[in-house]
C-alpha atoms as a PDB file:
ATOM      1  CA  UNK A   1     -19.182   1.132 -21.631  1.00  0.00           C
ATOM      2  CA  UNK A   2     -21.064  -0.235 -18.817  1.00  0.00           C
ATOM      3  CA  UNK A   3     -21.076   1.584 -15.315  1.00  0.00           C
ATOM      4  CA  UNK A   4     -19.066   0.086 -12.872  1.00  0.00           C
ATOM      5  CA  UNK A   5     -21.095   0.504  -9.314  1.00  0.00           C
ATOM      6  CA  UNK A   6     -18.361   0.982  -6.462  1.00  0.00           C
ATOM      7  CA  UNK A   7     -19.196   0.770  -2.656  1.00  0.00           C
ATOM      8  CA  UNK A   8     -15.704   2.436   0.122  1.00  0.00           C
ATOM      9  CA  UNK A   9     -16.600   1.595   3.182  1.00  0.00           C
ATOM     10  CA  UNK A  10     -14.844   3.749   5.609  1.00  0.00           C
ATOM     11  CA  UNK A  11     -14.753   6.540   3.077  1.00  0.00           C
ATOM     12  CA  UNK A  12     -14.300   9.439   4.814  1.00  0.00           C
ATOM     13  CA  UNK A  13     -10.910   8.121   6.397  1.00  0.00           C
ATOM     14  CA  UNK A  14      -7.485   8.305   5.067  1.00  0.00           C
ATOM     15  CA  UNK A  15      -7.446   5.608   2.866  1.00  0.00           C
ATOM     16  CA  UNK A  16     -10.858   5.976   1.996  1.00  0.00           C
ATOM     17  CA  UNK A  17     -10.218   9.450   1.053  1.00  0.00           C
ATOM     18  CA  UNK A  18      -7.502   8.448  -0.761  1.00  0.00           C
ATOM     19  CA  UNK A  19      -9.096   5.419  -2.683  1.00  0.00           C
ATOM     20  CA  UNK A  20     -12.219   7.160  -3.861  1.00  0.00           C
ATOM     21  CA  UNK A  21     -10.745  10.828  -5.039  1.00  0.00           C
ATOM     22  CA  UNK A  22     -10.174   9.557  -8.264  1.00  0.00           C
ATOM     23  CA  UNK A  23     -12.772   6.836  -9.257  1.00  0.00           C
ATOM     24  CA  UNK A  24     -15.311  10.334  -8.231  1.00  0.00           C
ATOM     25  CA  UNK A  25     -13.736  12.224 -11.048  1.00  0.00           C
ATOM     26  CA  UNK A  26     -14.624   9.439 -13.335  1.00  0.00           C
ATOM     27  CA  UNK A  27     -18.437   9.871 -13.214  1.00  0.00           C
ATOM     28  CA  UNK A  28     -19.145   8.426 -16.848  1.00  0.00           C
ATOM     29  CA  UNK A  29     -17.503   5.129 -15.632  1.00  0.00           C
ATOM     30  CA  UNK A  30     -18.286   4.741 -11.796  1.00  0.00           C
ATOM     31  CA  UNK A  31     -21.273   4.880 -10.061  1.00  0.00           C
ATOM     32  CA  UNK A  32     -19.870   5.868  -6.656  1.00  0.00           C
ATOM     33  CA  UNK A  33     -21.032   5.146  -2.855  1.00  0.00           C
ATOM     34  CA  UNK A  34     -19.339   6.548  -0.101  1.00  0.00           C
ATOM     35  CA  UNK A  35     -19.935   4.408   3.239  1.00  0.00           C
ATOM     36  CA  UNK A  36     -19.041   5.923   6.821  1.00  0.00           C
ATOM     37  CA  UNK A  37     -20.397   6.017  10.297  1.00  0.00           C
ATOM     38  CA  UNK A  38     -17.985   8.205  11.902  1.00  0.00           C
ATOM     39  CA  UNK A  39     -18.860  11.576  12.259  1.00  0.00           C
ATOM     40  CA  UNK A  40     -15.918  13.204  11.261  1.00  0.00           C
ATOM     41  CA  UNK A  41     -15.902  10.893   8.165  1.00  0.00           C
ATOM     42  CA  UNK A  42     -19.024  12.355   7.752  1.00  0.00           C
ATOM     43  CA  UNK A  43     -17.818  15.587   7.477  1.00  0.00           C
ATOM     44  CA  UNK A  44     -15.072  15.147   5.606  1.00  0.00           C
ATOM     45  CA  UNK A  45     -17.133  13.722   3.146  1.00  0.00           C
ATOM     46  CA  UNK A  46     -19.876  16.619   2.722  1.00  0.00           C
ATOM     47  CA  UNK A  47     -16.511  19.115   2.930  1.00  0.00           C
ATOM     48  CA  UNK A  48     -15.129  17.433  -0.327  1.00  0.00           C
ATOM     49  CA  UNK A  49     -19.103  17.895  -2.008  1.00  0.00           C
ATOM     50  CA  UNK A  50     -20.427  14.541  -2.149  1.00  0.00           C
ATOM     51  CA  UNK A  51     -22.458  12.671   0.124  1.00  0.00           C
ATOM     52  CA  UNK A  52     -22.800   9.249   2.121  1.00  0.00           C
ATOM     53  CA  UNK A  53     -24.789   6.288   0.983  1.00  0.00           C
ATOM     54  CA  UNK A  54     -26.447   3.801   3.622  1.00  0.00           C
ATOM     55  CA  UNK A  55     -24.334   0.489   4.040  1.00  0.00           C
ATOM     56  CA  UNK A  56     -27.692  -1.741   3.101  1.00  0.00           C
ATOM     57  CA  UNK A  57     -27.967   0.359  -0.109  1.00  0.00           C
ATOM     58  CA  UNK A  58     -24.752   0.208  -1.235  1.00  0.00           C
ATOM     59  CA  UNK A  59     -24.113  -3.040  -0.408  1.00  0.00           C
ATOM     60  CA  UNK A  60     -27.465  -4.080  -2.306  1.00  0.00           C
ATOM     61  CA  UNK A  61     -26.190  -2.180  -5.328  1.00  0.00           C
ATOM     62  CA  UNK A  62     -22.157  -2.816  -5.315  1.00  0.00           C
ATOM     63  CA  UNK A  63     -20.397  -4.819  -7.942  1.00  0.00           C
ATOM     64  CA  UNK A  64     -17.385  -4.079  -6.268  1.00  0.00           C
ATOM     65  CA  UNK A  65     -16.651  -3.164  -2.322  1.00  0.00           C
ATOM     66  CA  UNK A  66     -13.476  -1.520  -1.543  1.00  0.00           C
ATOM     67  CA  UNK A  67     -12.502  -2.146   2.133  1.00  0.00           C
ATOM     68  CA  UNK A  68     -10.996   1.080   3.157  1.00  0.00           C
ATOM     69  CA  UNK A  69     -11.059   0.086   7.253  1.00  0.00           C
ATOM     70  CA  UNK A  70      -7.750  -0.109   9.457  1.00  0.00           C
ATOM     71  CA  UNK A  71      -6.111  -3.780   9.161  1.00  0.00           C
ATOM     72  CA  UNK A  72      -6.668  -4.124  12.918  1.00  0.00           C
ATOM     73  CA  UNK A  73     -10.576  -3.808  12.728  1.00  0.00           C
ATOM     74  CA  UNK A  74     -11.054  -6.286   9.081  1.00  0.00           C
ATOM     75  CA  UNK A  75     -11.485  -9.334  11.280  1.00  0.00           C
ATOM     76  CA  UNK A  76     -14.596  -7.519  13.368  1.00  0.00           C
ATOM     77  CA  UNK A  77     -15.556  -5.553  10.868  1.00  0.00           C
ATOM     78  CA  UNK A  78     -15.469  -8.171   7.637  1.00  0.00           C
ATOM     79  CA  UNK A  79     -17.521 -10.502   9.716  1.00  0.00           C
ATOM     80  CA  UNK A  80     -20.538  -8.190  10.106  1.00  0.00           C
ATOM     81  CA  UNK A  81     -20.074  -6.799   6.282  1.00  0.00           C
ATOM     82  CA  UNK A  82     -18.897  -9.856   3.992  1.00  0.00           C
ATOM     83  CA  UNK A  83     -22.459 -11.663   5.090  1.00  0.00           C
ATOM     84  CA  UNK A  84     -24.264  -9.030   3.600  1.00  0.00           C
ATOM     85  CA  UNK A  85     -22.457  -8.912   0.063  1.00  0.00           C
ATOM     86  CA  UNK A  86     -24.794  -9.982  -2.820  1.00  0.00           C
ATOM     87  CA  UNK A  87     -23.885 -13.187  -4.548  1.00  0.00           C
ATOM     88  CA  UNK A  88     -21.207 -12.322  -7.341  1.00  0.00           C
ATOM     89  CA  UNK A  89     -19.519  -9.145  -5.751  1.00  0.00           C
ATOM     90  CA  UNK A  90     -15.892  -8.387  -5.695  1.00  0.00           C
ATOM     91  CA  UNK A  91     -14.808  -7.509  -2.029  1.00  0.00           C
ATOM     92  CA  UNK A  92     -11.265  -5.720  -2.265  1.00  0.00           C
ATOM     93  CA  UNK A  93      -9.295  -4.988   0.877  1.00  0.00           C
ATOM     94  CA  UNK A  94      -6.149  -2.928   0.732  1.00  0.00           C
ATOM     95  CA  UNK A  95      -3.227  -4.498   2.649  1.00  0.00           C
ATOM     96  CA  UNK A  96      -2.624  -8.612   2.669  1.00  0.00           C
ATOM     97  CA  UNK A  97      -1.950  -8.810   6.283  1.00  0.00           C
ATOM     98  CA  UNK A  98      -5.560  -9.789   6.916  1.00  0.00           C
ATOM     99  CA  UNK A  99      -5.728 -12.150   4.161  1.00  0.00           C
ATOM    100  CA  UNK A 100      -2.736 -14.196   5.166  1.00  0.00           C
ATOM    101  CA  UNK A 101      -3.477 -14.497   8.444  1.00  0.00           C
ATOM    102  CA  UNK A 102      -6.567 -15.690   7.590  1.00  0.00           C
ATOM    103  CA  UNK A 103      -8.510 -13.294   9.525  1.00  0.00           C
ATOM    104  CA  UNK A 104     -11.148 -11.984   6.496  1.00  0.00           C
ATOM    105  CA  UNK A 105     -14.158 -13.841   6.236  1.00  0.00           C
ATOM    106  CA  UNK A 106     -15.036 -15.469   3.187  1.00  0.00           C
ATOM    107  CA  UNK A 107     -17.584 -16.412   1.074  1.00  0.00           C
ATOM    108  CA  UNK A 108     -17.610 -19.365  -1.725  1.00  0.00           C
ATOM    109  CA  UNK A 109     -19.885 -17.260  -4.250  1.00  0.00           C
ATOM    110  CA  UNK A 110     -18.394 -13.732  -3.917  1.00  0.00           C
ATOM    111  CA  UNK A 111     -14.233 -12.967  -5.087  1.00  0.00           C
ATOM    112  CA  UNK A 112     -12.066 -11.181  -2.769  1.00  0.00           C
ATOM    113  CA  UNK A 113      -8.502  -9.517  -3.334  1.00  0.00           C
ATOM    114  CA  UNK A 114      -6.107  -7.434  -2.483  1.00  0.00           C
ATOM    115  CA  UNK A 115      -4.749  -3.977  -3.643  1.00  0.00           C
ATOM    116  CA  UNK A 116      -1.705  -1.665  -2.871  1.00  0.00           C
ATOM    117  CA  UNK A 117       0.424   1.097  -4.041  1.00  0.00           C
ATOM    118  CA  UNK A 118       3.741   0.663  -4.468  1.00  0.00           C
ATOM    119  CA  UNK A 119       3.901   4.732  -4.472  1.00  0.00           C
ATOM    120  CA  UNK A 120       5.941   6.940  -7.300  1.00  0.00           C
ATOM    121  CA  UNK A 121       8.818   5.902  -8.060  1.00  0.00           C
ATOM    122  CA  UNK A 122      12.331   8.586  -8.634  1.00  0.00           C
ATOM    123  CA  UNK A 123      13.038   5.577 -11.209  1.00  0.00           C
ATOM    124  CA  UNK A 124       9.841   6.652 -13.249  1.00  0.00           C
ATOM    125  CA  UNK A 125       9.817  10.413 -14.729  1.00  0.00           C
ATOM    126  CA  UNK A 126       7.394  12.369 -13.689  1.00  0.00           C
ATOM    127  CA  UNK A 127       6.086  15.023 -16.209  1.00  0.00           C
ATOM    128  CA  UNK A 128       5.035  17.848 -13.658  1.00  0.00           C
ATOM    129  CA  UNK A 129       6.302  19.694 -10.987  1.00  0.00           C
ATOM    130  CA  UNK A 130       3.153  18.524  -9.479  1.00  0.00           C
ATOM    131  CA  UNK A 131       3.893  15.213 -10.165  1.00  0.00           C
ATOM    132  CA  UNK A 132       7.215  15.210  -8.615  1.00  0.00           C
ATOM    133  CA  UNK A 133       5.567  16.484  -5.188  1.00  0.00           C
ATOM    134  CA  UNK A 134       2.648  13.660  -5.178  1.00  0.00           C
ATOM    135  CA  UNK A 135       4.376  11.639  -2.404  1.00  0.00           C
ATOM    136  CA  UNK A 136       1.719   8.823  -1.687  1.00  0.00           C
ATOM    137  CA  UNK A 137       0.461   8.799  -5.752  1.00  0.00           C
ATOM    138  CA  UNK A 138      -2.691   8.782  -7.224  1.00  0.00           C
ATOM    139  CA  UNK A 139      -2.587  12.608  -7.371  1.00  0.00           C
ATOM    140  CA  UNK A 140      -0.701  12.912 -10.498  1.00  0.00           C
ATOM    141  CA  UNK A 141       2.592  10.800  -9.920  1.00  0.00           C
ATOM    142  CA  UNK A 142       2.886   8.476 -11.712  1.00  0.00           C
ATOM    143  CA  UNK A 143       3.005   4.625  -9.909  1.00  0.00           C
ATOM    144  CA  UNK A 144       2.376   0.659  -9.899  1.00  0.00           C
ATOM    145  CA  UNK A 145       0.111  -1.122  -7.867  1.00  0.00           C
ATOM    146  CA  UNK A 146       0.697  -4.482  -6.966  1.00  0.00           C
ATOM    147  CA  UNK A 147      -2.376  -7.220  -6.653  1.00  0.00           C
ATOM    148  CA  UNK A 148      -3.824 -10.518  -5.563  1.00  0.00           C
ATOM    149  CA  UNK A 149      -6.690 -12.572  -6.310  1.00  0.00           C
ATOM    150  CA  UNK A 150      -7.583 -14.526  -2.987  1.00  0.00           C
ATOM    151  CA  UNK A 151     -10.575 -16.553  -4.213  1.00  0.00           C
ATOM    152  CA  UNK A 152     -13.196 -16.084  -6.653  1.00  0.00           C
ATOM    153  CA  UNK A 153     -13.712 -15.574 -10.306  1.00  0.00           C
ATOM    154  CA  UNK A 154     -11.380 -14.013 -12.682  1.00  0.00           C
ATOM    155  CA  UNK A 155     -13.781 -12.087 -14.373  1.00  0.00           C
ATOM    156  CA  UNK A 156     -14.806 -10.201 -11.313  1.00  0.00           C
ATOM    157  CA  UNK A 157     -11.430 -10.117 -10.579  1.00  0.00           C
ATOM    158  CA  UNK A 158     -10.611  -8.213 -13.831  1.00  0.00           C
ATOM    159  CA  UNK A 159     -13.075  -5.869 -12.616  1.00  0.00           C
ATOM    160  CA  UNK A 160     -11.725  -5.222  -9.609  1.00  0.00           C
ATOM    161  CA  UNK A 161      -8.006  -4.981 -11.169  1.00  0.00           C
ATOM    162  CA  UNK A 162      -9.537  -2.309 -13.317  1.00  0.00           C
ATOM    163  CA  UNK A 163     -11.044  -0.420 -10.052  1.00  0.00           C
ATOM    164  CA  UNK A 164      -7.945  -0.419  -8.133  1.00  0.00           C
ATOM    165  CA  UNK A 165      -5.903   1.149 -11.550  1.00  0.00           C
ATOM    166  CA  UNK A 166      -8.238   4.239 -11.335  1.00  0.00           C
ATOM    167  CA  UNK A 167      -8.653   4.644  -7.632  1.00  0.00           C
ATOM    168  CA  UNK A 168      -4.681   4.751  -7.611  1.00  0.00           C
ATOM    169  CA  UNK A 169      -4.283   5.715 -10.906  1.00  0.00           C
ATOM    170  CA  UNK A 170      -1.739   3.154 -11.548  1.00  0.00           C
ATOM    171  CA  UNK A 171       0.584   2.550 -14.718  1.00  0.00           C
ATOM    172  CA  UNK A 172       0.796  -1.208 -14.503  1.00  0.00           C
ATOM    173  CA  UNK A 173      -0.867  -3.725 -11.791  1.00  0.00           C
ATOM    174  CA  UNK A 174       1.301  -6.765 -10.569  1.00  0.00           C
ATOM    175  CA  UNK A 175      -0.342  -9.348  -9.952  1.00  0.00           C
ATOM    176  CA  UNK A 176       0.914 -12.245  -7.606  1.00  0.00           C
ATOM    177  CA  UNK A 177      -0.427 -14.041  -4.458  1.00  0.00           C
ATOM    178  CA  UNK A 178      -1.636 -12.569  -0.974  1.00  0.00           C
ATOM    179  CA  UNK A 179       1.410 -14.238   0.423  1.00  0.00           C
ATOM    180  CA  UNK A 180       4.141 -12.488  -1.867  1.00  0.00           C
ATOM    181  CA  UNK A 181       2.646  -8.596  -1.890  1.00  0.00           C
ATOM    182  CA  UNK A 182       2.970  -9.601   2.602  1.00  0.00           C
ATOM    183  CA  UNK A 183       6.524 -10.113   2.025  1.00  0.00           C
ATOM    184  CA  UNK A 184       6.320  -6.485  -0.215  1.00  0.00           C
ATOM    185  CA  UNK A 185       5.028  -5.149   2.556  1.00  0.00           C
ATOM    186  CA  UNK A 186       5.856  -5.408   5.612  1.00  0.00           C
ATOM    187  CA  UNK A 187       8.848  -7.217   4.981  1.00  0.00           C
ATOM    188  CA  UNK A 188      10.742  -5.459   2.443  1.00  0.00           C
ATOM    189  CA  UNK A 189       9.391  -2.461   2.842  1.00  0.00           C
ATOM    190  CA  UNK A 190       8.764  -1.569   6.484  1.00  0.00           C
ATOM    191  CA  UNK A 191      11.016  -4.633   8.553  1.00  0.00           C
ATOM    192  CA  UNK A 192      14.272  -3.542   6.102  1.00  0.00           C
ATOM    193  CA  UNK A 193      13.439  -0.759   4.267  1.00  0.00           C
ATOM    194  CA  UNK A 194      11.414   1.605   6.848  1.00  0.00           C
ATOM    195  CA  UNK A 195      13.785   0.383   9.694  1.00  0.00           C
ATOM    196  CA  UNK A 196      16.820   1.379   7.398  1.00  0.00           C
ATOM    197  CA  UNK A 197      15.642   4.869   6.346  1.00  0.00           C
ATOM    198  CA  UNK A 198      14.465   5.592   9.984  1.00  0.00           C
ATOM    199  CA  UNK A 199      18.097   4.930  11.035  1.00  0.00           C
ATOM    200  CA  UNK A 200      19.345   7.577   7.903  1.00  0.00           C
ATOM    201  CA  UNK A 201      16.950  10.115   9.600  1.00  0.00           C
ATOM    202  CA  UNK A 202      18.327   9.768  12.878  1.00  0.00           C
ATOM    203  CA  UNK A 203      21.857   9.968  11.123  1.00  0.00           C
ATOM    204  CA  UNK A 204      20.782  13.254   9.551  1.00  0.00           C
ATOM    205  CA  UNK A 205      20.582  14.732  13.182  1.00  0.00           C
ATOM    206  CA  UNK A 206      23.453  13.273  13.990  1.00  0.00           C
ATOM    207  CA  UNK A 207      24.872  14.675  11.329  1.00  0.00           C
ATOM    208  CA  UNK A 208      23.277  18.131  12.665  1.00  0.00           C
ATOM    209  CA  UNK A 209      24.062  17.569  16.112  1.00  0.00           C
ATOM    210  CA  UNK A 210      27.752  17.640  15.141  1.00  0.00           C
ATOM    211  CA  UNK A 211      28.031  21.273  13.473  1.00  0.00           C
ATOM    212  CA  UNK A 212      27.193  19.956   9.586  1.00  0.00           C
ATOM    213  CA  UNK A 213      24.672  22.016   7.616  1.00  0.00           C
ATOM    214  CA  UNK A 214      21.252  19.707   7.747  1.00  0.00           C
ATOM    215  CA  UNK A 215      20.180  20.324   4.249  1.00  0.00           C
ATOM    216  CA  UNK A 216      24.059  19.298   2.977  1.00  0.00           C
ATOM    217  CA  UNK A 217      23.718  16.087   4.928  1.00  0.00           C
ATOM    218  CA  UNK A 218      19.811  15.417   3.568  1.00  0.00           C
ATOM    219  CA  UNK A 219      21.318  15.974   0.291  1.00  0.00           C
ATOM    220  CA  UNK A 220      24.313  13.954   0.407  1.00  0.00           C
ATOM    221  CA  UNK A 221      22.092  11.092   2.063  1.00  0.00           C
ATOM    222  CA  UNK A 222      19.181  11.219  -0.662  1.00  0.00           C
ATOM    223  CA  UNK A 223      21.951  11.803  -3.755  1.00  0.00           C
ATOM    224  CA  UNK A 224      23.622   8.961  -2.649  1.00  0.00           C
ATOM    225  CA  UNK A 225      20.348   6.894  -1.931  1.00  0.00           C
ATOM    226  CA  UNK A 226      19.585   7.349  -5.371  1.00  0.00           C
ATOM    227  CA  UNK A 227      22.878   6.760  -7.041  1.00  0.00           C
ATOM    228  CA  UNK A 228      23.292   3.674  -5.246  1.00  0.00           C
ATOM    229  CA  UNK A 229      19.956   2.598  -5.453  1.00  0.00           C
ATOM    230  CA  UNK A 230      20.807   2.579  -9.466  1.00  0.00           C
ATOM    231  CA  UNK A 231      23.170   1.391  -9.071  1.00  0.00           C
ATOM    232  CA  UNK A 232      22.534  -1.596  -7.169  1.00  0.00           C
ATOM    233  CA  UNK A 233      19.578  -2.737  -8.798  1.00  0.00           C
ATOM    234  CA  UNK A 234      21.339  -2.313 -12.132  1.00  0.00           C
ATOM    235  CA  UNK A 235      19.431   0.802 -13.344  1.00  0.00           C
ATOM    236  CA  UNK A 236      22.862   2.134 -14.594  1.00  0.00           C
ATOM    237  CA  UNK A 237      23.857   1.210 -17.972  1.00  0.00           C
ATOM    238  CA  UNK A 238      27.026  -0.847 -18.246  1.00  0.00           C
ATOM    239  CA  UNK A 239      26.550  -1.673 -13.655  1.00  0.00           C
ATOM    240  CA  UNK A 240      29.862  -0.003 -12.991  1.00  0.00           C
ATOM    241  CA  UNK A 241      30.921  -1.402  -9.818  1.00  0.00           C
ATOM    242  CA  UNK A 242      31.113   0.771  -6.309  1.00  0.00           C
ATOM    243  CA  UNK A 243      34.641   1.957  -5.223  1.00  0.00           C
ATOM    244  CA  UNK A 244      36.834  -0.453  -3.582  1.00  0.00           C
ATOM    245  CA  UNK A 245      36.276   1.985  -0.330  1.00  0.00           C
ATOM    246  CA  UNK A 246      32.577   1.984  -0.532  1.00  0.00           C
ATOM    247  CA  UNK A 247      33.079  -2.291  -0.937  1.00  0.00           C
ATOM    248  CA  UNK A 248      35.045  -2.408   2.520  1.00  0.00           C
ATOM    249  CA  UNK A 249      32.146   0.423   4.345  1.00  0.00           C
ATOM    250  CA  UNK A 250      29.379  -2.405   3.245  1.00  0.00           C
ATOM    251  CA  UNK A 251      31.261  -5.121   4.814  1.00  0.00           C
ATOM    252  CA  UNK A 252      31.764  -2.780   7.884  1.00  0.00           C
ATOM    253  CA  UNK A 253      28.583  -1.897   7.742  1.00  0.00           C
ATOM    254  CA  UNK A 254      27.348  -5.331   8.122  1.00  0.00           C
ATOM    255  CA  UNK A 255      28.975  -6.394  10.969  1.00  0.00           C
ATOM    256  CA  UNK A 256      28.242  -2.935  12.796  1.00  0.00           C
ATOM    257  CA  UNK A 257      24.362  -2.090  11.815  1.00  0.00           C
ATOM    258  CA  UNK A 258      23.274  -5.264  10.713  1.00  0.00           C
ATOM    259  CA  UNK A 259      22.556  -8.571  12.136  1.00  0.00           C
ATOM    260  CA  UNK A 260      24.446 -11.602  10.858  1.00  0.00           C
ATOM    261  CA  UNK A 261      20.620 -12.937  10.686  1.00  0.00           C
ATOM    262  CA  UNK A 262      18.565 -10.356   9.089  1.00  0.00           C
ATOM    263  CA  UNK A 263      17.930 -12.153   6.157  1.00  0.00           C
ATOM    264  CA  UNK A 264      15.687 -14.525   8.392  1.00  0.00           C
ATOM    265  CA  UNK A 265      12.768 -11.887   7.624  1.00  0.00           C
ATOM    266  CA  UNK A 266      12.218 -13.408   4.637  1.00  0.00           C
ATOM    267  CA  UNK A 267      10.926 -17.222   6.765  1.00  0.00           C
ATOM    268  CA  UNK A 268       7.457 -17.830   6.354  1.00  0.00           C
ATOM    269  CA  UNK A 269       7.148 -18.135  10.281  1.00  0.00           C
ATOM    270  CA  UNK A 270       8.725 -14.623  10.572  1.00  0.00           C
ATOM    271  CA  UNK A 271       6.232 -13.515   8.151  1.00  0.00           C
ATOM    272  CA  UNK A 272       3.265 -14.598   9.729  1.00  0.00           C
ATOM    273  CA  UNK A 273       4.609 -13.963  13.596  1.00  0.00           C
ATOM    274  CA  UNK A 274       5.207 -10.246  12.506  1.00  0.00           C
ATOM    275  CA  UNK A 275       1.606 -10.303  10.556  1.00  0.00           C
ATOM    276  CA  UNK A 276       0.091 -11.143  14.198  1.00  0.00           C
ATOM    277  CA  UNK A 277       1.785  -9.390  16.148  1.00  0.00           C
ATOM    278  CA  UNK A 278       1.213  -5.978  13.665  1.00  0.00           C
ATOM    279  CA  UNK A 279      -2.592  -6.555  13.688  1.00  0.00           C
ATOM    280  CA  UNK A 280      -2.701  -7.105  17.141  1.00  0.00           C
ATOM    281  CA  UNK A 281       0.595  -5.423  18.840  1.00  0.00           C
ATOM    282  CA  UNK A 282      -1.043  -6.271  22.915  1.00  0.00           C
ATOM    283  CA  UNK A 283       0.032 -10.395  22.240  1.00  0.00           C
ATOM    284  CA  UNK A 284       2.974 -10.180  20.322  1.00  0.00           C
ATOM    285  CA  UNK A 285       4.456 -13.158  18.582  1.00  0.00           C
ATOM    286  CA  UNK A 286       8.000 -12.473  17.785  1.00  0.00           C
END
């Protein structure tokens, strides 16, 4: 099997840390270059016993560039780096939000994508206890990754599919466009989802605030998050239906938390307003 060579830039920073634990484990298969400027990144870097490659060297040598930079700075920061990419690399960022609001630079003879953890899942088992505490994933819980070729070729593209399984060490990659993994993320996930499970949080103190034990009320809340998770997307067999009660607290619950127009966070102008105004919160759009 031939080496794959593998360029994080911004490598000593969360997600950089994060992206390139794995693929240095797998030293018959990678050839690994860790790119940062920062000197804590630096340090953090040397701490975990490897060491940091110049960006013209790594760039010269990279079949595939993993983007591991804050989504606010890929506009600046793609524009000085994409220019310098050989002809034929794979240049993988790891959120869309850039991509689909068009703010990555291009290039006609290199291929550029996307990659992102969808994190473990309480729907997959998980074989260890240390498993069960990976959180984020890629540190032995087990998790998908979802994916999107932007341009380029598919062959690189396969490549870089197979990069992003290690560095999260992924079960199964979903692959679909830039556009669709945006409304993943931060639609369904952070407009509904994180906005919804903030609101349980502050419930739980509520909850606290009024004389009940907190760790009864975090584990009614996350018992019932998972049973009616389940249950709602059809993971239990036969779908029994929810109590008549529980029926009549949704519809309550509508008209009291939600609005009668959330489901407009699924328009393609909502999209892209919230996509500009999350990469650059001082002009918001929406």
């Amino acid at each position: 099997m031939n080496e794959i060579s593998v360029a994080v830039i911004g490598a000593g920073g969360k997600m950089g840390t994060r992206t390139s634990r794995n693929l240095a484990k797998l030293t018959d298969k990678y050839n690994l270059m860790l790119v940062e400027n920062a000197p804590k990144g630096i340090e953090s870097i040397h701490e975990r016993g490897l060491e940091v490659t110049p960006i013209e060297e790594a760039i010269e040598k990279a079949e595939v560039v993993v983007f591991a930079v804050p989504d606010t700075l890929i506009e600046k920061l793609s524009a000085i780096y994409v220019p310098m990419l050989k002809p034929g690399t794979g240049f993988l960022i790891l959120d869309p939000a850039a991509a689909v609001a068009k703010e990555l630079s291009l290039r006609d003879d290199c291929s550029f994508g996307v990659a992102h953890p969808c994190h473990p899942s309480f729907l997959l088992d998980q074989d260890t206890p240390e498993a069960r505490a990976d959180r984020f994933g890629g540190d032995g819980g087990k998790q998908d990754i979802v994916m999107s070729k932007i341009c380029g070729e598919d062959n690189v593209f396969a490549k870089m599919q197979e990069t992003a399984r290690d560095m999260y060490a992924a079960e199964h990659a979903y692959v679909m466009t830039s556009e669709q993994i945006a409304f993943l993320e931060p639609t369904l996930v952070e407009l509904l989802g994180a906005t919804c499970l903030y609101a349980m949080a502050e419930t739980v103190d509520e909850a606290e605030r009024r004389g009940i034990n907190r760790d009864a009320a975090v584990s009614f809340l996350v018992g019932h998050i998972y049973n009616l998770t389940c249950n709602f997307l059809g993971y239990i067999p036969g779908k029994p239906p929810v109590s008549d009660a529980c029926k009549v607290a949704i519809g309550l619950g509508n008209r009291l938390v939600m609005r009668e127009d959330w489901k407009k966070i699924w328009d393609d102008d909502v999209l892209h307003k919230v996509i500009k105004t999350m990469l650059h919160p001082e002009q918001p759009q929406i």
